[in-house]
C-alpha atoms as a PDB file:
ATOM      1  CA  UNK A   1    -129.184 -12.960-104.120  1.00  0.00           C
ATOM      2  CA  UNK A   2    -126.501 -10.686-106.522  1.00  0.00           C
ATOM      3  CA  UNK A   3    -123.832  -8.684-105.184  1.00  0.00           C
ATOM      4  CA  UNK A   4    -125.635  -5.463-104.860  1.00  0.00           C
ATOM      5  CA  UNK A   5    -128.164  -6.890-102.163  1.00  0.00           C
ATOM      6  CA  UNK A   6    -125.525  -8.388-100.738  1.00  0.00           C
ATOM      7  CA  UNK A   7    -123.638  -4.999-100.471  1.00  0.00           C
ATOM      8  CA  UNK A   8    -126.588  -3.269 -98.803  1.00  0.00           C
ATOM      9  CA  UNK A   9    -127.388  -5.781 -96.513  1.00  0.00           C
ATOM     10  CA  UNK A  10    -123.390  -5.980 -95.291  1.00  0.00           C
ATOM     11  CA  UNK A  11    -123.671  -2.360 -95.419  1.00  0.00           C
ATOM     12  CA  UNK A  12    -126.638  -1.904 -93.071  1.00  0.00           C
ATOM     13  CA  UNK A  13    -125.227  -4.862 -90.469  1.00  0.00           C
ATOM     14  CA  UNK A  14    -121.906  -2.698 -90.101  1.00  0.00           C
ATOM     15  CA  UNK A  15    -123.718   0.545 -89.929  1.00  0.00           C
ATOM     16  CA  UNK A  16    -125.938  -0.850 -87.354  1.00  0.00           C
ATOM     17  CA  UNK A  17    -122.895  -2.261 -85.422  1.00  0.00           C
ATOM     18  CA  UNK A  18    -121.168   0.664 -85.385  1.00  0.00           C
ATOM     19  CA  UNK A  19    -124.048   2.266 -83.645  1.00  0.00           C
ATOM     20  CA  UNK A  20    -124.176  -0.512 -80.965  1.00  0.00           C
ATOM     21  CA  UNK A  21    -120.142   0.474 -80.120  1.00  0.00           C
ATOM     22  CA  UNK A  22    -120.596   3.895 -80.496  1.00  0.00           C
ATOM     23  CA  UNK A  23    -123.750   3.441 -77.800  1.00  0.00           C
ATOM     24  CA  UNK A  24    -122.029   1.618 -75.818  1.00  0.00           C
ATOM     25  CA  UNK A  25    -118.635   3.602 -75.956  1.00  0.00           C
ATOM     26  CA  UNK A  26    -121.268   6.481 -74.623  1.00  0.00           C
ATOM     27  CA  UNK A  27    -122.507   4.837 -71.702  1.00  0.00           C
ATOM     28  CA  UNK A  28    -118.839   3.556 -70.530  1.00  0.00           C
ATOM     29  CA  UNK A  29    -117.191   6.823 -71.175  1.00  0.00           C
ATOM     30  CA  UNK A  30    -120.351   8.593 -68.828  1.00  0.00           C
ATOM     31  CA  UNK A  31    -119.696   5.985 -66.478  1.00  0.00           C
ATOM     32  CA  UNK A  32    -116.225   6.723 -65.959  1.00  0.00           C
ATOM     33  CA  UNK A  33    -116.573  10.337 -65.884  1.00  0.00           C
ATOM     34  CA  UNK A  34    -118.865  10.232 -63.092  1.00  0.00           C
ATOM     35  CA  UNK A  35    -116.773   7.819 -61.177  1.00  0.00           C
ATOM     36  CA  UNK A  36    -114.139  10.420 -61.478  1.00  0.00           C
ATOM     37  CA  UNK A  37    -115.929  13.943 -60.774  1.00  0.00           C
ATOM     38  CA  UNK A  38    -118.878  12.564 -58.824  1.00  0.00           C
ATOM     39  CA  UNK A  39    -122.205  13.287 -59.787  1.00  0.00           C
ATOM     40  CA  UNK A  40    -125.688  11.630 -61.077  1.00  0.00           C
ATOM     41  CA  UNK A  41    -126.635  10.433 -64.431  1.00  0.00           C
ATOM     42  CA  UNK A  42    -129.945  12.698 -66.402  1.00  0.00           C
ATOM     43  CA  UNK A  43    -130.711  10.634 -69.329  1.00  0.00           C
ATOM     44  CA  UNK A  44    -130.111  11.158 -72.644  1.00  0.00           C
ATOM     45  CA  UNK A  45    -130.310  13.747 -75.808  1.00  0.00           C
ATOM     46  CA  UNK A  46    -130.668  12.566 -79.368  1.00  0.00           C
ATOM     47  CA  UNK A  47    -127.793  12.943 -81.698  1.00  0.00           C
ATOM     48  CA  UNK A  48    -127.513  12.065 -85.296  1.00  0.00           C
ATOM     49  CA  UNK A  49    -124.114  11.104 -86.481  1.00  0.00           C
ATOM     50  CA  UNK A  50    -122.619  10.548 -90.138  1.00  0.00           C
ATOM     51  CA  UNK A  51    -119.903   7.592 -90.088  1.00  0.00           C
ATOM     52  CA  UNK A  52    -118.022   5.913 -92.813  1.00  0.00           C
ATOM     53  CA  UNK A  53    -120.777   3.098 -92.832  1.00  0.00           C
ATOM     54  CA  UNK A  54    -123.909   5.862 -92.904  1.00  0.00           C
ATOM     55  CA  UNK A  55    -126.028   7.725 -90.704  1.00  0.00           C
ATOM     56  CA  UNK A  56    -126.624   6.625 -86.997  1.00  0.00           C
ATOM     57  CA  UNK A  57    -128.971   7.777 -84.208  1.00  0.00           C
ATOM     58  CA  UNK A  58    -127.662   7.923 -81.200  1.00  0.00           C
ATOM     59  CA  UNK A  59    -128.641   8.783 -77.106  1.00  0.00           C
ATOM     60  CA  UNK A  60    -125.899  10.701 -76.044  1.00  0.00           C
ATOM     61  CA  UNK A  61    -126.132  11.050 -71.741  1.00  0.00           C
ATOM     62  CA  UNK A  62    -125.789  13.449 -69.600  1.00  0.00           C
ATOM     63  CA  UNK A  63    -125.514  14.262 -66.599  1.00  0.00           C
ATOM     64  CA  UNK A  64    -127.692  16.165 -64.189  1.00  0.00           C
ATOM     65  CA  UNK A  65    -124.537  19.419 -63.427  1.00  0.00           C
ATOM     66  CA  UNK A  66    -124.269  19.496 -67.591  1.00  0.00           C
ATOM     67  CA  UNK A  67    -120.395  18.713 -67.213  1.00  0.00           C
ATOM     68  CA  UNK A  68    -119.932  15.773 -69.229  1.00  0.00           C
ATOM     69  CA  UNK A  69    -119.698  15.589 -72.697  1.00  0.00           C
ATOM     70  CA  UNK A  70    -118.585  12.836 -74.841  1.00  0.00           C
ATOM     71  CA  UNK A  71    -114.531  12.829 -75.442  1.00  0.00           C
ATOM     72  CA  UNK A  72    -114.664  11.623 -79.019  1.00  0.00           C
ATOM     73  CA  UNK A  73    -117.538  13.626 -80.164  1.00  0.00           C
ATOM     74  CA  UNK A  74    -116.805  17.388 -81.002  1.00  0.00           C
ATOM     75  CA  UNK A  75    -119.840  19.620 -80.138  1.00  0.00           C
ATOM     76  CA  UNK A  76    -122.043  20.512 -82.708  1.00  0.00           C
ATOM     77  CA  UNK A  77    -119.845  18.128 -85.243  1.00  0.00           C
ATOM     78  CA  UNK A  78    -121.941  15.661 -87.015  1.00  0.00           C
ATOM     79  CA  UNK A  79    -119.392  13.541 -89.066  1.00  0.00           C
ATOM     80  CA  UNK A  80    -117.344  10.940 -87.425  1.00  0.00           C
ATOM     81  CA  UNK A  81    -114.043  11.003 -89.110  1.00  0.00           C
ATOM     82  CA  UNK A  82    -113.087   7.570 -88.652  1.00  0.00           C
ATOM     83  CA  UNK A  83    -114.163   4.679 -86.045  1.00  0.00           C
ATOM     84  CA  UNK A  84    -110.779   3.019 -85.822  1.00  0.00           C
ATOM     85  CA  UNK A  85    -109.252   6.820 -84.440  1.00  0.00           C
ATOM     86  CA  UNK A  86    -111.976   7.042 -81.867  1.00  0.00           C
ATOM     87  CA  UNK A  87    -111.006   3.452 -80.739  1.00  0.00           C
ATOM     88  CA  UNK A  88    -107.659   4.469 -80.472  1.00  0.00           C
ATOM     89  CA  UNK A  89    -107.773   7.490 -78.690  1.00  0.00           C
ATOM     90  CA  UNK A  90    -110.470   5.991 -75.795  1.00  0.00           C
ATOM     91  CA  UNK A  91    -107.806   3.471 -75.296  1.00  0.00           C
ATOM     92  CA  UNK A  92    -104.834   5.865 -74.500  1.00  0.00           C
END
């Protein structure tokens, strides 16, 4: 295997992990948002997303009163500026 393969099969595995987190940062941040103002969960909307590591699909949820929206995900944005900020800021 040369270098190059090896690049875009790294490359893939971290793009495909970053869309794991980024799925799962969705559902936790939902979570807690409805913990705090009460209501029900109302599945999901597609949502492409350019990273650092390449594209990513992603199902952001909703809610059923339309009052949640993701806090590291501007609307109608479709670049992620960096992964390590968005880490940051969900911890504060």
């Amino acid at each position: 295997m040369d270098q190059d393969t090896l690049r875009i099969l790294l490359r893939e595995a971290v793009r495909e992990t970053v869309a794991e987190v980024l799925q799962t940062v969705l559902e936790l941040d939902r979570t807690a948002f409805l913990q705090v103002h009460g209501g029900r969960r109302n599945g999901y909307y597609p949502r492409k997303l350019e990273t650092t590591f390449g594209q990513v699909d992603l199902k952001v949820p909703r809610d059923r009163e339309s009052r949640y929206y993701p806090a590291f995900l501007k609307p109608y944005a479709r670049r992620l500026v960096d992964v390590g900020e968005v880490a940051v800021a969900l911890y504060a």
